[in-house]
C-alpha atoms as a PDB file:
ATOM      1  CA  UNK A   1     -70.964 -10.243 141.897  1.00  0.00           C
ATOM      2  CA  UNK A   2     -70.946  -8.394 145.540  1.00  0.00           C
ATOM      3  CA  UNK A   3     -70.238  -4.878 146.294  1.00  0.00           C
ATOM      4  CA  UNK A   4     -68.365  -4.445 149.795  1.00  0.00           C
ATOM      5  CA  UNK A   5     -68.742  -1.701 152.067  1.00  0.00           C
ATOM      6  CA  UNK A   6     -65.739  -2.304 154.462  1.00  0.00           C
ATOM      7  CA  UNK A   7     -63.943   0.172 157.094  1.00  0.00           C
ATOM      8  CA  UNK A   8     -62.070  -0.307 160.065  1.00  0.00           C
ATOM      9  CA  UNK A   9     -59.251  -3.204 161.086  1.00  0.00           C
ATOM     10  CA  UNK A  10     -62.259  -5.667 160.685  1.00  0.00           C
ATOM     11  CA  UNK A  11     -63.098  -4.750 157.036  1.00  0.00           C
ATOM     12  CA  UNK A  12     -59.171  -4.845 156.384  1.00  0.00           C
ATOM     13  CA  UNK A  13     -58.764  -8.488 158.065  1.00  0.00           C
ATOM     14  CA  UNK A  14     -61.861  -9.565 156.142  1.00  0.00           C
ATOM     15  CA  UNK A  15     -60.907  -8.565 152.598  1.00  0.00           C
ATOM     16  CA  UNK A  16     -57.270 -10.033 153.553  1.00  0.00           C
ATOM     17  CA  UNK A  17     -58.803 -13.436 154.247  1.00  0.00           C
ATOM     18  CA  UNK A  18     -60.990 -13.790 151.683  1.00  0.00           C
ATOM     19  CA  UNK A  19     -59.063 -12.429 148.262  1.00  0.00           C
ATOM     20  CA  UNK A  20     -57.407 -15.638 146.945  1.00  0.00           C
ATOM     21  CA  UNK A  21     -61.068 -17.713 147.230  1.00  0.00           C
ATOM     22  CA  UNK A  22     -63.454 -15.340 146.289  1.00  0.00           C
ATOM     23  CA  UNK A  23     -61.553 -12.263 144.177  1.00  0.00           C
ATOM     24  CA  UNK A  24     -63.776 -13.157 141.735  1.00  0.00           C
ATOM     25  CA  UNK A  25     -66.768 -12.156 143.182  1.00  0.00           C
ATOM     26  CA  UNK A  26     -65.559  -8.552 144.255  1.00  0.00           C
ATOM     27  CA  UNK A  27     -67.261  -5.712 141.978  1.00  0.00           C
ATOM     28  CA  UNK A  28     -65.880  -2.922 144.087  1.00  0.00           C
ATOM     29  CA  UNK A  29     -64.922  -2.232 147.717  1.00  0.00           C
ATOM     30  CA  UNK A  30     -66.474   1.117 149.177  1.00  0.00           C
ATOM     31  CA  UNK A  31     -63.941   2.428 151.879  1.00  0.00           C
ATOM     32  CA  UNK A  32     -64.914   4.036 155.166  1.00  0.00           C
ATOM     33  CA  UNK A  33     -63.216   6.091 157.272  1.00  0.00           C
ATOM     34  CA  UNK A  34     -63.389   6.297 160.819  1.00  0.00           C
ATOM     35  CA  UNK A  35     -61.583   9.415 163.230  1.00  0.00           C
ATOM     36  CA  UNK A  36     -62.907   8.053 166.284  1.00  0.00           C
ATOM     37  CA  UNK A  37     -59.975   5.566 166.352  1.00  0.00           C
ATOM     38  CA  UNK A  38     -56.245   6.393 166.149  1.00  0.00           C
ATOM     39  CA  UNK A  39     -55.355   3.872 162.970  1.00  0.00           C
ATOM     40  CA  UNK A  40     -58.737   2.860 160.961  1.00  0.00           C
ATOM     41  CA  UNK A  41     -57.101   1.095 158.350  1.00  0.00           C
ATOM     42  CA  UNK A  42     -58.659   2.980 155.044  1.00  0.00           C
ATOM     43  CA  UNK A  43     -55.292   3.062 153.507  1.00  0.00           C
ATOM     44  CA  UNK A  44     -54.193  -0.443 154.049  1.00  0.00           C
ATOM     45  CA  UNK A  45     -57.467  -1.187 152.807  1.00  0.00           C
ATOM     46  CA  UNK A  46     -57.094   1.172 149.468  1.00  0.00           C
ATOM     47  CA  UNK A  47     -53.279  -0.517 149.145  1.00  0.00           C
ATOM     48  CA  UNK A  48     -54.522  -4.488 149.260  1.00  0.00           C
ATOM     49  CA  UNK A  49     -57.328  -3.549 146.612  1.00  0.00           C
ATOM     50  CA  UNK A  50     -54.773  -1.717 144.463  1.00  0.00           C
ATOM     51  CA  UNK A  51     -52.335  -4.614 145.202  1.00  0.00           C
ATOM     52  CA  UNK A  52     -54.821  -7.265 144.169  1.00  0.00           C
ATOM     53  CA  UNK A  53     -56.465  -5.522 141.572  1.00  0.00           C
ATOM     54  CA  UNK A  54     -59.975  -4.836 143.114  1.00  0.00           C
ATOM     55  CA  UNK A  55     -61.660  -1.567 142.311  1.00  0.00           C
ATOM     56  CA  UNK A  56     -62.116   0.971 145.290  1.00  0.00           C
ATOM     57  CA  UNK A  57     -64.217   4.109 145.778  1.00  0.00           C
ATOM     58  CA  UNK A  58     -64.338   6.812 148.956  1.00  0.00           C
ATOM     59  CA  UNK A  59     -67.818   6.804 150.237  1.00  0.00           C
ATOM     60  CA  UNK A  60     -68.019   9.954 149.711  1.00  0.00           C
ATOM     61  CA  UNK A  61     -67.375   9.334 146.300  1.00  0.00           C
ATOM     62  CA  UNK A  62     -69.667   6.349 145.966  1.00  0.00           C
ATOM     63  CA  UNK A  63     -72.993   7.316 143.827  1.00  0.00           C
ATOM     64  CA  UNK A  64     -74.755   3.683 143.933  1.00  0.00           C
ATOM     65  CA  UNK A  65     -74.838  -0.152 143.984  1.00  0.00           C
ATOM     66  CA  UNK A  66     -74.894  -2.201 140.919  1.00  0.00           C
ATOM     67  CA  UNK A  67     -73.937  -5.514 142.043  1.00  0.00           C
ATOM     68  CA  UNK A  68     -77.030  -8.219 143.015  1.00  0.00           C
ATOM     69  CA  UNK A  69     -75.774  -8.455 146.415  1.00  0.00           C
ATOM     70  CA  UNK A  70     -73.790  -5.997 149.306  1.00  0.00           C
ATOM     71  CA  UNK A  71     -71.327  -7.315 152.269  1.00  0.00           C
ATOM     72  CA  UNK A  72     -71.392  -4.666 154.994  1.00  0.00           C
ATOM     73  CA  UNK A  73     -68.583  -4.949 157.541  1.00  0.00           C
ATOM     74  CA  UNK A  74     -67.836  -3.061 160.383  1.00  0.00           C
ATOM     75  CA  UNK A  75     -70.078  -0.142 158.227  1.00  0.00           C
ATOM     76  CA  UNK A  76     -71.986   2.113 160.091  1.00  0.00           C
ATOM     77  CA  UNK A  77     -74.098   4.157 157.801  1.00  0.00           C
ATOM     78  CA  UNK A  78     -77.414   3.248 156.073  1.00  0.00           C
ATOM     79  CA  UNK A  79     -76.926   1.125 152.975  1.00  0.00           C
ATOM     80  CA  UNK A  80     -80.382   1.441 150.748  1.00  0.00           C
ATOM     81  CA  UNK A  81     -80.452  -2.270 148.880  1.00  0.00           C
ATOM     82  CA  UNK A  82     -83.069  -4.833 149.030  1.00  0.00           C
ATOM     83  CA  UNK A  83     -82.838  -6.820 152.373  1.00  0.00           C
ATOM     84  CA  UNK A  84     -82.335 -10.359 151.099  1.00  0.00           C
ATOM     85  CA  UNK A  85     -79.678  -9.460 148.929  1.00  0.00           C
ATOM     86  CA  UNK A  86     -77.718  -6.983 151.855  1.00  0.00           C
ATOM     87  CA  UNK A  87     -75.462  -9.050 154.255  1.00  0.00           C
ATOM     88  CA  UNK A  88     -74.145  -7.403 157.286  1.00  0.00           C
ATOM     89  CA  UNK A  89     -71.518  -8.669 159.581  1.00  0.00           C
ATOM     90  CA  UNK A  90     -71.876  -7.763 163.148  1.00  0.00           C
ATOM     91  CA  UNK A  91     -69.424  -8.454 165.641  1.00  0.00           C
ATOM     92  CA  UNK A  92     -71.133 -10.206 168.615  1.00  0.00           C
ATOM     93  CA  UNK A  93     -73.530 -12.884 169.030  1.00  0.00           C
ATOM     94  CA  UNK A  94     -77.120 -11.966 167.877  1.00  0.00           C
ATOM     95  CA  UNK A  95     -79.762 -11.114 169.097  1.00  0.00           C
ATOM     96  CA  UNK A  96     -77.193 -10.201 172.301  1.00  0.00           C
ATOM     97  CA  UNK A  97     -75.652  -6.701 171.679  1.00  0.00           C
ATOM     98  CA  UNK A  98     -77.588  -5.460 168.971  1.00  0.00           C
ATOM     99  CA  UNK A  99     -76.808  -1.724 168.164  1.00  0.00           C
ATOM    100  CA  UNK A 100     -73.060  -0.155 168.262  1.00  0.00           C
ATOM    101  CA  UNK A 101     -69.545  -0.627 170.104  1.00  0.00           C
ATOM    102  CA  UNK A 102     -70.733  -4.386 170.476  1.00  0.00           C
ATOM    103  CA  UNK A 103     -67.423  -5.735 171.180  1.00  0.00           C
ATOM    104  CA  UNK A 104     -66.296  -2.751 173.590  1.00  0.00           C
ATOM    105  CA  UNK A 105     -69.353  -3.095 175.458  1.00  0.00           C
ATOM    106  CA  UNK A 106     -68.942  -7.052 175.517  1.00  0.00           C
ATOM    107  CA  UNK A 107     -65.284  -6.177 177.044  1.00  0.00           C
ATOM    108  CA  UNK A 108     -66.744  -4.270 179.604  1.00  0.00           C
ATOM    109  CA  UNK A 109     -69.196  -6.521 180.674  1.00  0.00           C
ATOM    110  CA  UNK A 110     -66.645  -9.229 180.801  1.00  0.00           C
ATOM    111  CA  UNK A 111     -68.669 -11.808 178.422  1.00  0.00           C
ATOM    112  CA  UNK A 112     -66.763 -15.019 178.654  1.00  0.00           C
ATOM    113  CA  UNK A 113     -67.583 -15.490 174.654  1.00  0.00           C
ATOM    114  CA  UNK A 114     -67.317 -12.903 171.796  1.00  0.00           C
ATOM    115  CA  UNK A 115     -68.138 -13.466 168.233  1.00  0.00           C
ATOM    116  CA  UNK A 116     -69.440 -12.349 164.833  1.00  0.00           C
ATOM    117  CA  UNK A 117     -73.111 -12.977 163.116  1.00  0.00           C
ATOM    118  CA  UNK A 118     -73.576 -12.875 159.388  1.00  0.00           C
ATOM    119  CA  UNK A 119     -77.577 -11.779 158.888  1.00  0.00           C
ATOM    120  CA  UNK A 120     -79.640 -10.491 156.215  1.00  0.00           C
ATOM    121  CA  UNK A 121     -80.515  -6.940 156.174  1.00  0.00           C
ATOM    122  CA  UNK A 122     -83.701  -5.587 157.836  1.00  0.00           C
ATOM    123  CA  UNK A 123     -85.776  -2.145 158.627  1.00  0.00           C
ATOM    124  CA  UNK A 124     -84.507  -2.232 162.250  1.00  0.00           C
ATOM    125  CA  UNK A 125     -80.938  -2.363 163.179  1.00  0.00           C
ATOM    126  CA  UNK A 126     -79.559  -5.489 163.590  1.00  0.00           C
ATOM    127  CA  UNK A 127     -82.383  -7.863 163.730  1.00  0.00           C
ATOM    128  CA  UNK A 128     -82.502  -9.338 160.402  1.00  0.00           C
ATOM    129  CA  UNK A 129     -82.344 -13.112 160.039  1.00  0.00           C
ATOM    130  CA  UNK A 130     -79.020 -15.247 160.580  1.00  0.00           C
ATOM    131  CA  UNK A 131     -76.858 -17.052 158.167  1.00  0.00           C
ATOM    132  CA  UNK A 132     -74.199 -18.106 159.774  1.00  0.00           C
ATOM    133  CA  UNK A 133     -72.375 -16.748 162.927  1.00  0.00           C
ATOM    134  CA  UNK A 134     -68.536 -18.200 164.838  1.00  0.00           C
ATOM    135  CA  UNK A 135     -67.786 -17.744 168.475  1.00  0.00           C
ATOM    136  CA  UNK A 136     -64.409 -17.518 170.370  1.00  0.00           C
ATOM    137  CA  UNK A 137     -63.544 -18.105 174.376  1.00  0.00           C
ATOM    138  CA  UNK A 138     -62.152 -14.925 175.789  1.00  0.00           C
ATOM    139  CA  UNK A 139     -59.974 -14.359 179.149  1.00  0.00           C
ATOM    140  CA  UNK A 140     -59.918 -11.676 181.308  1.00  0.00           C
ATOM    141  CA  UNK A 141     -57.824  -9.652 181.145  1.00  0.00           C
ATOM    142  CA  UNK A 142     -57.612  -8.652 177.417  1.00  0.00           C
ATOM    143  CA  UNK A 143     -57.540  -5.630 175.873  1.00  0.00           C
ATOM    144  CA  UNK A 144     -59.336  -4.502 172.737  1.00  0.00           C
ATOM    145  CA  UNK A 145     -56.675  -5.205 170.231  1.00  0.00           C
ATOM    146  CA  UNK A 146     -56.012  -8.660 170.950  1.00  0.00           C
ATOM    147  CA  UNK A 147     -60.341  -8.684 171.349  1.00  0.00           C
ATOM    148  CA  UNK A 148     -60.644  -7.512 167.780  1.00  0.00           C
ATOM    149  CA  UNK A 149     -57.699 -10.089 166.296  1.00  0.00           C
ATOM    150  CA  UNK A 150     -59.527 -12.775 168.134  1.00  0.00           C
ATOM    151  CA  UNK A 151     -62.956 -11.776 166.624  1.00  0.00           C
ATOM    152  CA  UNK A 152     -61.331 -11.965 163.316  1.00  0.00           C
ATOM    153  CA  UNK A 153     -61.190 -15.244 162.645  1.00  0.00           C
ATOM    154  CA  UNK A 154     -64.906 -15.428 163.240  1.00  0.00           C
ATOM    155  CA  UNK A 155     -65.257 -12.808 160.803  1.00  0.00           C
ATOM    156  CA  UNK A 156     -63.185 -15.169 158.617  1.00  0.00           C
ATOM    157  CA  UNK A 157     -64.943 -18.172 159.321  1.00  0.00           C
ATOM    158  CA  UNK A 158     -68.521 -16.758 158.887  1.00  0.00           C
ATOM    159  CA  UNK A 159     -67.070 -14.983 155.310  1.00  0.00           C
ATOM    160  CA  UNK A 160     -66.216 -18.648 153.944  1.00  0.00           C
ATOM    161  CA  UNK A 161     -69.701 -20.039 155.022  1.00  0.00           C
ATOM    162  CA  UNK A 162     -71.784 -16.786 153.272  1.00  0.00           C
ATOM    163  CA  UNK A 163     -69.327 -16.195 150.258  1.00  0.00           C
ATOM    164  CA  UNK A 164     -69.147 -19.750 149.680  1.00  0.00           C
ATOM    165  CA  UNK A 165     -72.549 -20.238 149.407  1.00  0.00           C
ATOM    166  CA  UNK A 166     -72.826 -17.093 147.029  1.00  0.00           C
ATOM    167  CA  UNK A 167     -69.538 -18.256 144.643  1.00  0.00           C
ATOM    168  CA  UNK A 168     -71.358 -22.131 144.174  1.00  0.00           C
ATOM    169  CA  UNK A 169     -74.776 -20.187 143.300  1.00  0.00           C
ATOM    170  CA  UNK A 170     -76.616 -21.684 146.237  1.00  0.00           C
ATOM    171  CA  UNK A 171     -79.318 -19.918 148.203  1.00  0.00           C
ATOM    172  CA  UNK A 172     -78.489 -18.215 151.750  1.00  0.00           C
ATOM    173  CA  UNK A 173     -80.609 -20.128 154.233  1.00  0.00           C
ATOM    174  CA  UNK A 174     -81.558 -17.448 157.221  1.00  0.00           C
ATOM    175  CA  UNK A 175     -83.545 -18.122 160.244  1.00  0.00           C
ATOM    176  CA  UNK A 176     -85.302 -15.177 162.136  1.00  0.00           C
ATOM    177  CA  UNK A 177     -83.208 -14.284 165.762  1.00  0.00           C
ATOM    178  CA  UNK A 178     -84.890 -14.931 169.067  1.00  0.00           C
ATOM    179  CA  UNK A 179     -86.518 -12.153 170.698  1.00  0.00           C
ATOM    180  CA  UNK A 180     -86.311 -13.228 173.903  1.00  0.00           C
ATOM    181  CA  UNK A 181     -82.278 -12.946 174.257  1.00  0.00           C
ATOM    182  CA  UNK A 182     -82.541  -9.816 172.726  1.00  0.00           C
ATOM    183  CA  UNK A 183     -80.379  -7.049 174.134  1.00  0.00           C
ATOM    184  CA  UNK A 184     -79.373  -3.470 172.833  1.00  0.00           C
ATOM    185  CA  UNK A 185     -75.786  -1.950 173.003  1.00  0.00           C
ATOM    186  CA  UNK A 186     -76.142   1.927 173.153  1.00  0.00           C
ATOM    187  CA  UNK A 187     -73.678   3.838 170.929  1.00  0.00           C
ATOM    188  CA  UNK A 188     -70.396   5.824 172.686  1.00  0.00           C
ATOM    189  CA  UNK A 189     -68.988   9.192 172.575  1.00  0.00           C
ATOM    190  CA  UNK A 190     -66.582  10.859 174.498  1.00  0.00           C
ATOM    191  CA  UNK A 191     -67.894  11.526 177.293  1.00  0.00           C
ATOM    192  CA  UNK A 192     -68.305   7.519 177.761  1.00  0.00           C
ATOM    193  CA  UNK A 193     -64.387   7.269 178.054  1.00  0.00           C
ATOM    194  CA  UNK A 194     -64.549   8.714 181.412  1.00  0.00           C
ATOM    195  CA  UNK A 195     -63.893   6.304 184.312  1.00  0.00           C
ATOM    196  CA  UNK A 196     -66.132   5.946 187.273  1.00  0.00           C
ATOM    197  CA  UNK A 197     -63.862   5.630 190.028  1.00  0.00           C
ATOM    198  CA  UNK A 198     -66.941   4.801 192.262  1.00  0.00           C
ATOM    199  CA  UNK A 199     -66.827   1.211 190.591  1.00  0.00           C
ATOM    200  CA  UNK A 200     -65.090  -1.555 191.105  1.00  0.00           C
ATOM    201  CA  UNK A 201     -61.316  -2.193 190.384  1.00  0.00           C
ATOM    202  CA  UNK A 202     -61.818  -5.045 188.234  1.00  0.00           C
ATOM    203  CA  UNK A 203     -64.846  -3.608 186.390  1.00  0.00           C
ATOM    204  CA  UNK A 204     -62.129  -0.068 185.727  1.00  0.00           C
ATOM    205  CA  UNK A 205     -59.852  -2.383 184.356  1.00  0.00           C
ATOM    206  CA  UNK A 206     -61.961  -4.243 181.642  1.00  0.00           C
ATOM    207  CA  UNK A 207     -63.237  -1.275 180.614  1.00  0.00           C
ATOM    208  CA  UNK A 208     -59.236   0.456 180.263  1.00  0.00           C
ATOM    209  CA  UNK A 209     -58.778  -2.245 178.188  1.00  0.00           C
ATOM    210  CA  UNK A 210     -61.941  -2.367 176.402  1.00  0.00           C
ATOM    211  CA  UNK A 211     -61.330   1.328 175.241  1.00  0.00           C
ATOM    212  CA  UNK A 212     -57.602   1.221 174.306  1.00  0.00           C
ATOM    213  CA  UNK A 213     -55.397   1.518 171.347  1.00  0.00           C
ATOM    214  CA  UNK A 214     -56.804   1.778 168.445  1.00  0.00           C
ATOM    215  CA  UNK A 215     -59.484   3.756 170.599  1.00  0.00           C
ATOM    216  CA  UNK A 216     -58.380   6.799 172.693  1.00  0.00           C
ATOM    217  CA  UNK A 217     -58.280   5.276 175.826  1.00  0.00           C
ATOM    218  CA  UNK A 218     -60.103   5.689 178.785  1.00  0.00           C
ATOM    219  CA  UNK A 219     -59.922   9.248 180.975  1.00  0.00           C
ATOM    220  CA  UNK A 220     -59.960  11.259 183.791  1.00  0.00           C
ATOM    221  CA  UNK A 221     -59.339  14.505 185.797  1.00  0.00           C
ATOM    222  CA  UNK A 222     -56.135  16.136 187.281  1.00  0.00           C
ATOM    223  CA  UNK A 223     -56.714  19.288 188.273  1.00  0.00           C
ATOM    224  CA  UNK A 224     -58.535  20.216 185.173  1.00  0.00           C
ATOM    225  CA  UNK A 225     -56.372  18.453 182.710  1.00  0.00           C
ATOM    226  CA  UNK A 226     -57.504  15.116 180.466  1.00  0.00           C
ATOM    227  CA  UNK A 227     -55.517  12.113 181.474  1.00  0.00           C
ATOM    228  CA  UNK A 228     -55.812   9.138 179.213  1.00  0.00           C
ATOM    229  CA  UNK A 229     -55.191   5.888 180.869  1.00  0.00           C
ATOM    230  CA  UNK A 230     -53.826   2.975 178.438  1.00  0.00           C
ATOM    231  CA  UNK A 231     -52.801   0.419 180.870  1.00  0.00           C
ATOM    232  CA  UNK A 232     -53.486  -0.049 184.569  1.00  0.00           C
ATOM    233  CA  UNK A 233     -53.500  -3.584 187.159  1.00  0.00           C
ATOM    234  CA  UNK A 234     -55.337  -4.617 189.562  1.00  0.00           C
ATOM    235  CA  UNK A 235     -53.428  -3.967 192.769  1.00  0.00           C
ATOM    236  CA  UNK A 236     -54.356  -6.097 196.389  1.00  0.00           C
ATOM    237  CA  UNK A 237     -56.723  -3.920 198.443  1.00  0.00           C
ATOM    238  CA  UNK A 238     -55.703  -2.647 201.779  1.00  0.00           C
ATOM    239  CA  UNK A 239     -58.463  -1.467 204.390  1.00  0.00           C
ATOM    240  CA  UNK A 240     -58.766   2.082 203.901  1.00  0.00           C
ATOM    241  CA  UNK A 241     -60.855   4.470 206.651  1.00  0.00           C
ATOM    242  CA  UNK A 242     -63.520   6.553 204.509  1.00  0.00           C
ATOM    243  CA  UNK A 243     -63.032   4.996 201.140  1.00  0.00           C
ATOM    244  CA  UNK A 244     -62.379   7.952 198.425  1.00  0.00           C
ATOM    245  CA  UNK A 245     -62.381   6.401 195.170  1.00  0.00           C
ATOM    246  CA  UNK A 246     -60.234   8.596 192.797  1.00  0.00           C
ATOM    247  CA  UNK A 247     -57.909   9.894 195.667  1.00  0.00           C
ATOM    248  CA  UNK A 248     -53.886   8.501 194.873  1.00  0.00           C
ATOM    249  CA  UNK A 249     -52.924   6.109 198.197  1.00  0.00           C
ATOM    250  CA  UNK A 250     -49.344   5.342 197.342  1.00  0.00           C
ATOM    251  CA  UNK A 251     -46.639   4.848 194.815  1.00  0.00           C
ATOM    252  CA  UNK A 252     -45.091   1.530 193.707  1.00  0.00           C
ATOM    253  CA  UNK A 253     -42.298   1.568 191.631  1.00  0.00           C
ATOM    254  CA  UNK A 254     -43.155   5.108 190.781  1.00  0.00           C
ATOM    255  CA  UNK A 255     -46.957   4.527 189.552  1.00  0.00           C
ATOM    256  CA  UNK A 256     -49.376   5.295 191.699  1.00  0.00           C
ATOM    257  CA  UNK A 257     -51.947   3.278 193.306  1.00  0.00           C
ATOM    258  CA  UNK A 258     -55.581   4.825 192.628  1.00  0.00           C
ATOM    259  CA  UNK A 259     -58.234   3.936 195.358  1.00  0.00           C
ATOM    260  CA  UNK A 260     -61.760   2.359 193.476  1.00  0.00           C
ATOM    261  CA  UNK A 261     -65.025   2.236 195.107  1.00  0.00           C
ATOM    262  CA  UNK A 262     -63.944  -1.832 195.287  1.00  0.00           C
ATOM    263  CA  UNK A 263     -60.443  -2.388 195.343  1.00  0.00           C
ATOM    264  CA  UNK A 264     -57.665  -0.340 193.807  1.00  0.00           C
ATOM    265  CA  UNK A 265     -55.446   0.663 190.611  1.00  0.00           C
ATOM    266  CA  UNK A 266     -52.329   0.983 189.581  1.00  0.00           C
ATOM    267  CA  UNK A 267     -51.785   2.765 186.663  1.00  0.00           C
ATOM    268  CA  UNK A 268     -49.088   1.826 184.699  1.00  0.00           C
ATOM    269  CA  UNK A 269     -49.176   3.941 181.584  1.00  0.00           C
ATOM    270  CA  UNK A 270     -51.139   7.374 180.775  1.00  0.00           C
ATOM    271  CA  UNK A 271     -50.785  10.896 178.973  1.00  0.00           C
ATOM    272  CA  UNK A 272     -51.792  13.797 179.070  1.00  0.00           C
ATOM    273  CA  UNK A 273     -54.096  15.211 176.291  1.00  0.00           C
ATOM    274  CA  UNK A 274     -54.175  18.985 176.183  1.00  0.00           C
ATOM    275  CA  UNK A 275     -55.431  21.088 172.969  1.00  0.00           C
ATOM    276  CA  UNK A 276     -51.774  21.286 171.826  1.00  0.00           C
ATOM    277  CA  UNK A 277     -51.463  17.703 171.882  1.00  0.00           C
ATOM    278  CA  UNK A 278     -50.214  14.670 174.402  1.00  0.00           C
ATOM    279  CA  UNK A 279     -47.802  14.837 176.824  1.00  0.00           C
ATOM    280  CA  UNK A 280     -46.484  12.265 179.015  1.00  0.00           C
ATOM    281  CA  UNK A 281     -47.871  11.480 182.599  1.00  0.00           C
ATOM    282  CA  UNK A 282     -45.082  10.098 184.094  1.00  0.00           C
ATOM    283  CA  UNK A 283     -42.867  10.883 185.851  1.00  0.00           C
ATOM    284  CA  UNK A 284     -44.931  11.820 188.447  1.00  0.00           C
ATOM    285  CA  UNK A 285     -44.716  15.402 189.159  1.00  0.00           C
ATOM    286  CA  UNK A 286     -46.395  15.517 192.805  1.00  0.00           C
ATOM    287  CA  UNK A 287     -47.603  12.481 194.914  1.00  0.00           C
ATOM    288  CA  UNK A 288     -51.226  14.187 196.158  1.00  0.00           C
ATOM    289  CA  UNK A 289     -53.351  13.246 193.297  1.00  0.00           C
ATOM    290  CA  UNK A 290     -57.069  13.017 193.119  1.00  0.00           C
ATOM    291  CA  UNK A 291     -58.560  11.796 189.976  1.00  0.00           C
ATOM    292  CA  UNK A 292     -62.102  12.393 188.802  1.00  0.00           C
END
């Protein structure tokens, strides 16, 4: 029997696709909740337990683990179990991207391959030994929604290699990660949704899409105000006399056309977001616009 810690669209997608093989090894799910996202799936998650007759606790509710083993997913708090019987699921290929915001800083970097690792627990973050781990082909563009549904399915597919093992009472075979690939992904808060218009056009847009829906979206400046962009395109440079990345060059079709440090922007969807709440950018209400 397996307690599972599970939050997010990723702990929801997980539970979904493993229930009818493996209910029977489900002591209790321990639910998460996430505000830094604008849907974090605890409710769908409390509804498909209740549906399928799992127990469920809050964490804040939860007072301790009394299962042999613990499958963390998409968890981000410290779980206190012995190492060899705590699984975590991390969603990129380890020892790349240790840390947090894996996939969203994969996006960014425009990796050509995302995926999920399976490993056994350790007393540093991320760099306990491998069971199993499932990659996926990504192409650019792509934003963060479709990202996570592709990432998923290796979710899924590393769940049936770990849980199998577990429901036919054989041992977890783990081998220790390679060092020498190792690379950190540093945690994000707002102040990391802000764009650098100084950048390049493509590099803006992987990272608009990296931080959309269910994130907040990417921002900016106008005249004091937060603008959150949730869609922009690539748009064919034009040779532009003292570049000023940020500075609004034209309109097309009513959107305007943002000047990068290498090529430029359209933006094709964006709010405001003011302490009362959001507001909509468009239509345009003057065509001198400098973002920052």
């Amino acid at each position: 029997m397996l307690t599972l810690f599970l939050m997010t669209e990723k702990g929801y997608d997980f539970l979904r696709g493993t229930l009818d093989d493996y209910r029977s090894l489900f002591r209790l799910v321990v639910v998460g909740f996430d505000t830094s996202v604008l849907e974090d799936y605890s409710e769908r998650i409390i509804c498909l337990c209740e549906e399928m007759g799992v127990p469920w606790i809050c964490r804040e509710d939860f007072s301790g683990i009394e299962s042999e083993y613990v499958v963390a997913v998409s968890w981000r708090w410290l779980i206190s179990h012995p190492s060899d019987k705590l699984i975590v699921f991390h969603d990129s290929i380890l020892p790349k991207y240790r840390g947090f915001a894996p996939l969203v800083n994969s996006l960014v970097n425009g990796e050509p391959e995302i995926g999920v690792s399976a490993i056994l627990g350790a007393d540093d973050f991320d760099r306990g030994d491998l069971i199993a781990q499932s990659k996926s082909l990504v192409a650019y563009p792509i934003k963060i929604s479709d990202a996570i549904k592709v990432n998923n399915e290796n979710y899924i597919s590393c769940a049936h290699s770990v849980l199998g093992k577990l429901a036919r009472g054989e041992l977890l075979n783990a081998v220790p990660q390679d060092e020498n690939f190792a690379t950190y992904s540093v945690w994000r808060d707002e102040e990391d949704y802000r764009i650098e218009w100084n950048n390049s056009a493509a590099s803006i847009r992987r990272f608009v899409d990296a931080v959309s829906f269910p994130y907040k979206g990417a921002s900016t400046l106008l005249d004091g105000r937060v603008v959150r962009l949730l869609s922009v395109e690539e748009y064919p440079d034009v040779v532009v006399e003292n570049r000023h990345p940020g500075k609004v060059l034209f309109a097309k079709q009513g959107k305007p056309v943002v000047i990068c440090g290498e090529g430029m922007l359209k933006i094709i969807d964006a709010h405001y977001e003011d302490k009362d709440g959001m507001t909509q950018f468009f239509p345009m209400k003057k065509f001198r616009m400098r973002f920052s």
